[in-house]
Protein backbone atom coordinates (compact mmCIF):
# COMPACT_ATOMS: atom_id res chain seq x y z
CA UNK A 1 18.10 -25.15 -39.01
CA UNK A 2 21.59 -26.27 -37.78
CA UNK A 3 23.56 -23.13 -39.11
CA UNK A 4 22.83 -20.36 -35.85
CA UNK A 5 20.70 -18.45 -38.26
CA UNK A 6 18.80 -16.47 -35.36
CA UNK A 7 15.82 -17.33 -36.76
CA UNK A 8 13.79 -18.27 -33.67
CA UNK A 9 11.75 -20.68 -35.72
CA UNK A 10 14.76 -22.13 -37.40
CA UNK A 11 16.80 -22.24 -34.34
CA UNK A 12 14.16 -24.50 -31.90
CA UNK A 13 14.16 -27.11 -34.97
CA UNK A 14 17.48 -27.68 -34.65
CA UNK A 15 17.32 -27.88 -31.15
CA UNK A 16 14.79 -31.15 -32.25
CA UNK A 17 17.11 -31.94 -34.14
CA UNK A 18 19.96 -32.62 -31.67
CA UNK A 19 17.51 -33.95 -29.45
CA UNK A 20 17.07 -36.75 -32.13
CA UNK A 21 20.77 -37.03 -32.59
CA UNK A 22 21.31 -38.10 -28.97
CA UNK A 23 19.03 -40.80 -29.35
CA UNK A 24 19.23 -44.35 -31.25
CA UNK A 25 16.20 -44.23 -33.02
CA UNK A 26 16.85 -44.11 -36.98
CA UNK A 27 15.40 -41.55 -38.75
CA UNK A 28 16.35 -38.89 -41.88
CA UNK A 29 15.83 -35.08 -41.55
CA UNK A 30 14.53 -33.17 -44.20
CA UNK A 31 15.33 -29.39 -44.10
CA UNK A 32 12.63 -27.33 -46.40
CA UNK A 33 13.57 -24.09 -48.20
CA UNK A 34 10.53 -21.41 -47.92
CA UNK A 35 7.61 -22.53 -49.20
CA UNK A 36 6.26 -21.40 -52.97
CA UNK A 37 2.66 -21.77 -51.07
CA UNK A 38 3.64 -18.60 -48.65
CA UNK A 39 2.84 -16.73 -51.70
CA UNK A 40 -0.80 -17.03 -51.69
CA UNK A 41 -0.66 -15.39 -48.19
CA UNK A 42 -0.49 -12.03 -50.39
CA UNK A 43 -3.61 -12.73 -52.66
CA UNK A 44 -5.15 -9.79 -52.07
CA UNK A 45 -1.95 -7.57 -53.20
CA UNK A 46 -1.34 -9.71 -55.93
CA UNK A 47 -5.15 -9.00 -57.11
CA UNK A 48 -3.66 -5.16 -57.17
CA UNK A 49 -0.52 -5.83 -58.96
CA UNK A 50 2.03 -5.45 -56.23
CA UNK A 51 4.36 -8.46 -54.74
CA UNK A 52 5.15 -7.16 -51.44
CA UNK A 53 8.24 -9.40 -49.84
CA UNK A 54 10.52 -7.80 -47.26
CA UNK A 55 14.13 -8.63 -48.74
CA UNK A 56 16.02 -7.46 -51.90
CA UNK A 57 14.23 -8.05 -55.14
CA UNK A 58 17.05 -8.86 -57.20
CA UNK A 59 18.27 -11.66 -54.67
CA UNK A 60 17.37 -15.46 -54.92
CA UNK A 61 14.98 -17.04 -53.28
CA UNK A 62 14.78 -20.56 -52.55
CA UNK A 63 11.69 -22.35 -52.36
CA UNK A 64 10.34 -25.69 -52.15
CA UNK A 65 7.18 -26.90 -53.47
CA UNK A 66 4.97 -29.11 -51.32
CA UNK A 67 4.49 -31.41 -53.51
CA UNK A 68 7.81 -31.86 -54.06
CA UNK A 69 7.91 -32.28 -50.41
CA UNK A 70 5.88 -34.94 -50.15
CA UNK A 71 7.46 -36.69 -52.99
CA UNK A 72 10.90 -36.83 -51.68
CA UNK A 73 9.64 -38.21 -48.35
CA UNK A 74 7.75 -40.64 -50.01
CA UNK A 75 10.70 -41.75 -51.49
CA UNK A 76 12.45 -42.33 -48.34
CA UNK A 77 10.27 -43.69 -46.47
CA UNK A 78 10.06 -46.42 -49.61
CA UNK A 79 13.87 -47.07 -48.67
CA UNK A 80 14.38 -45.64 -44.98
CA UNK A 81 17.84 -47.84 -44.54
CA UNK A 82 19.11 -45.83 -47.56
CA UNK A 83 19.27 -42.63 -45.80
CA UNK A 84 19.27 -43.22 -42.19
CA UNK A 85 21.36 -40.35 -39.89
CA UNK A 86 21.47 -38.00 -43.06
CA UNK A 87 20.19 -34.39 -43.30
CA UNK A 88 18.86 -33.49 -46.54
CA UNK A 89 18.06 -29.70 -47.28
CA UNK A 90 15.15 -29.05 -50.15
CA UNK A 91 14.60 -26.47 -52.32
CA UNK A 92 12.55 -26.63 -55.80
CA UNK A 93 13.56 -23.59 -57.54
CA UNK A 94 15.30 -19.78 -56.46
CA UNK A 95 13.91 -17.54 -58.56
CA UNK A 96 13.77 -13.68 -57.24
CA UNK A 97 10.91 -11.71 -56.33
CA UNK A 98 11.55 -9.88 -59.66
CA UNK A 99 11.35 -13.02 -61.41
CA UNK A 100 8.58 -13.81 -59.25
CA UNK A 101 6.47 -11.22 -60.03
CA UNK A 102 6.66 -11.49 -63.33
CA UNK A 103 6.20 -14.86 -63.72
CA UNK A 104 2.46 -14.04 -61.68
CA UNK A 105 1.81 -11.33 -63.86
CA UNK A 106 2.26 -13.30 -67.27
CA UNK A 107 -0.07 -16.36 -65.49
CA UNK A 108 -2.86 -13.57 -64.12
CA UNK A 109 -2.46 -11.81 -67.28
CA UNK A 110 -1.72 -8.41 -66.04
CA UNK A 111 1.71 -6.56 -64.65
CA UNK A 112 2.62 -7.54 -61.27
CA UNK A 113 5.75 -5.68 -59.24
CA UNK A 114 7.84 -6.93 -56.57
CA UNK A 115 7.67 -4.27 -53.78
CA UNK A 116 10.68 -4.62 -51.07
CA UNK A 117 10.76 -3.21 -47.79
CA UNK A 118 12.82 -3.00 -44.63
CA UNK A 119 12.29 -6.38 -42.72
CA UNK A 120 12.12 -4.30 -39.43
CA UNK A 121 9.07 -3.00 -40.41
CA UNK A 122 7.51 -6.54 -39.90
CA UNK A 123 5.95 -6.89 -35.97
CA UNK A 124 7.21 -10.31 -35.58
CA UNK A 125 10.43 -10.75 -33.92
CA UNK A 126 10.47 -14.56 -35.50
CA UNK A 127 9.64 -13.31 -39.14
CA UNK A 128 11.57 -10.04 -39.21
CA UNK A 129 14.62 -12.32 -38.16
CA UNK A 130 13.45 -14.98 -40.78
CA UNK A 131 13.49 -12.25 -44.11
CA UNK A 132 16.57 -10.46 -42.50
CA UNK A 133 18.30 -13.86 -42.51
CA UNK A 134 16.96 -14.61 -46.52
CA UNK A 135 17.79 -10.99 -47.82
CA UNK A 136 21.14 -11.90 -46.06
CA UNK A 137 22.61 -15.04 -46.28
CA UNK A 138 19.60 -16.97 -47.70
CA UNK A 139 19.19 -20.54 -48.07
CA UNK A 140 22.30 -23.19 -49.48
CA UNK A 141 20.75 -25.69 -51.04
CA UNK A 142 22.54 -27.46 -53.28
CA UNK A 143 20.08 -27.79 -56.10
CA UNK A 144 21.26 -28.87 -59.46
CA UNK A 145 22.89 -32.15 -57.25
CA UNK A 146 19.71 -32.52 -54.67
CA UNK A 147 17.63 -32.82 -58.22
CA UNK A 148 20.44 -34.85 -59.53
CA UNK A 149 20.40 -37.42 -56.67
CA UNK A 150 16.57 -37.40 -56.69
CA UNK A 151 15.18 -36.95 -60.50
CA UNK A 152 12.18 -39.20 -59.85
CA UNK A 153 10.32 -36.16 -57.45
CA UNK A 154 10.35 -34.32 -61.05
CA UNK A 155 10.74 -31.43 -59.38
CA UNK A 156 8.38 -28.05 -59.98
CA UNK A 157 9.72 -25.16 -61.52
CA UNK A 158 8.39 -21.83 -59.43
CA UNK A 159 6.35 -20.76 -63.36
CA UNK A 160 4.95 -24.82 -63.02
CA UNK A 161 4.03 -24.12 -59.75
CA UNK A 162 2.14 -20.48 -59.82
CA UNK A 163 0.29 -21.41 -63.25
CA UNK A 164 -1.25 -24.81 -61.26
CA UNK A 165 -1.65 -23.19 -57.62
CA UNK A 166 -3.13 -19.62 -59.18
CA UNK A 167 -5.61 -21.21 -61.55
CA UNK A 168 -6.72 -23.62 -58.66
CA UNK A 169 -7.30 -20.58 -56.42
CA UNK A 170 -9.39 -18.54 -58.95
CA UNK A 171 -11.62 -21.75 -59.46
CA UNK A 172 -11.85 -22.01 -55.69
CA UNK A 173 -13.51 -18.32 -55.72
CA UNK A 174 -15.88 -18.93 -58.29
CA UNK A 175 -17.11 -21.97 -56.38
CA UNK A 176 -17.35 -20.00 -53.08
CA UNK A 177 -18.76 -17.09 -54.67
CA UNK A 178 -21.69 -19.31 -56.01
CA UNK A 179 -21.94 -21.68 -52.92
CA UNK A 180 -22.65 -18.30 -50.97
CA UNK A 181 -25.87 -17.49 -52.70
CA UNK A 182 -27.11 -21.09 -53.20
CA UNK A 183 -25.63 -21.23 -57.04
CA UNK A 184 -24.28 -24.66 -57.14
CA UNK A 185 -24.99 -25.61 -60.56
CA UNK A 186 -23.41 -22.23 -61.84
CA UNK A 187 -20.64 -22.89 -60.12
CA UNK A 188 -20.27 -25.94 -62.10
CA UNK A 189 -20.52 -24.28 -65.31
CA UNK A 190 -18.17 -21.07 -64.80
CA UNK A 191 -15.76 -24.18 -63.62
CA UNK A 192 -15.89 -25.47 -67.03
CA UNK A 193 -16.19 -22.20 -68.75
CA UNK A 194 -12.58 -21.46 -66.81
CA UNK A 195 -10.82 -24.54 -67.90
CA UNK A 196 -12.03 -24.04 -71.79
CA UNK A 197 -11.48 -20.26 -71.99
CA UNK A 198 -8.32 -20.58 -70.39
CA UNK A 199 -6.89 -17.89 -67.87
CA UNK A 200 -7.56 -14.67 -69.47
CA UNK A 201 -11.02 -16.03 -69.09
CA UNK A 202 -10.68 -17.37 -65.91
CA UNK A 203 -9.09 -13.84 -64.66
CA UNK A 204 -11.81 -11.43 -65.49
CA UNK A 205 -15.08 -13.94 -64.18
CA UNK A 206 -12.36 -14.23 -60.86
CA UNK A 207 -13.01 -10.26 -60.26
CA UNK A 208 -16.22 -10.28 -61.38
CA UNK A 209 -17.00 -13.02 -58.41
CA UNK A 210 -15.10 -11.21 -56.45
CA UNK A 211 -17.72 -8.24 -57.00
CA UNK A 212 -20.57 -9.84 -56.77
CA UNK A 213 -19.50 -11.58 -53.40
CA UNK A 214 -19.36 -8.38 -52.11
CA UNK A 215 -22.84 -6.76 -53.36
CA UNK A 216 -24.42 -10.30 -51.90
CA UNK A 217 -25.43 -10.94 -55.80
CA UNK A 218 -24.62 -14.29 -58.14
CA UNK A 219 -22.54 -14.00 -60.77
CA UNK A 220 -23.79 -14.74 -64.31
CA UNK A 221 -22.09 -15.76 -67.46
């Protein structure tokens, strides 16, 4: 936030920021990279194969996990004397959206693509500045030393990350799909079935939910 990025989101946190400065209360910033969980925005194209993101595919990206978030907060807050008037930037990984993509693919089990287009094509004045500024001059995080100075967050890899956040989201369909049409106790047992079976499992009852929520119907085993 405090490096004039022109990000309009970016730039009214730092103006918090000095706000904070000019006071005497104690306190520790935290500056988090983009989120891994922004991903799940795109669902629905990721379902079809295609990673749309609006900056270079062969640039890094770095992200930041929230549980890694909440760890390294947790850990100040646990010694807030330790860090008092420093700013500490977080990222978790920077893989790029090629990397990305097929790190989805191999967890979904299928071929996934990173798609990049012009950020001006995004409506938003704050996010067209926001992927302008990351196809650009990105995120600095310093992240072999932030992980260095911090090992006990045990920090998620972006392939940790999508294999525990995708799975959850597949069993979260399945339980919709079957809380929809009064299913409850099949719900239950495609949840197990998933976890058993694995993903490739897990993938194809996901569409087939997906179906059925659609045509109003239940989906069987």
């Amino acid at each position: 936030a405090d490096r004039q990025t022109g990000v309009p989101h970016f730039d009214s946190k730092f103006e918090v920021e000095q706000m904070l400065a000019a006071t005497e209360i104690p306190h520790t910033i935290v500056g988090p990279a983009y989120f891994f969980d922004n991903l799940l925005g795109g669902a629905d194209a990721l379902a079809a194969g295609v990673m749309p993101i609006a900056m270079p595919a062969d640039k890094p990206l770095q992200q930041l996990s929230r549980r890694d978030l909440g760890r390294l907060v947790a850990t100040l807050f646990a010694a807030p004397d330790v860090h008092v008037g420093q700013l500490i930037d977080l990222a978790s990984d920077q893989p790029t959206p090629e990397e990305m993509a097929r790190i989805i693919g191999d967890v979904l089990g299928t071929t996934v693509t990173a798609e990049s287009y012009d950020p001006e094509r995004i409506e938003s004045e704050d996010m067209r500045a926001m992927f302008t500024f990351l196809g650009d001059r990105g995120y600095e995080v310093d992240i072999p030393t932030l992980h260095r100075r911090f090992p006990d967050v045990g920090w998620q890899s972006f392939a940790t990350w999508a294999a525990e956040a995708l799975r959850r989201q597949a069993l979260a369909a399945f339980a919709d799909a079957a809380d929809a049409v009064g299913q409850g106790q099949l719900a239950a047992a495609l949840l197990a079935d998933v976890q058993v079976r694995g993903d490739d499992r897990g993938k194809r009852l996901r569409q087939r939910a997906g179906r059925e929520r659609q045509q109003g119907g239940c989906v069987g085993m």
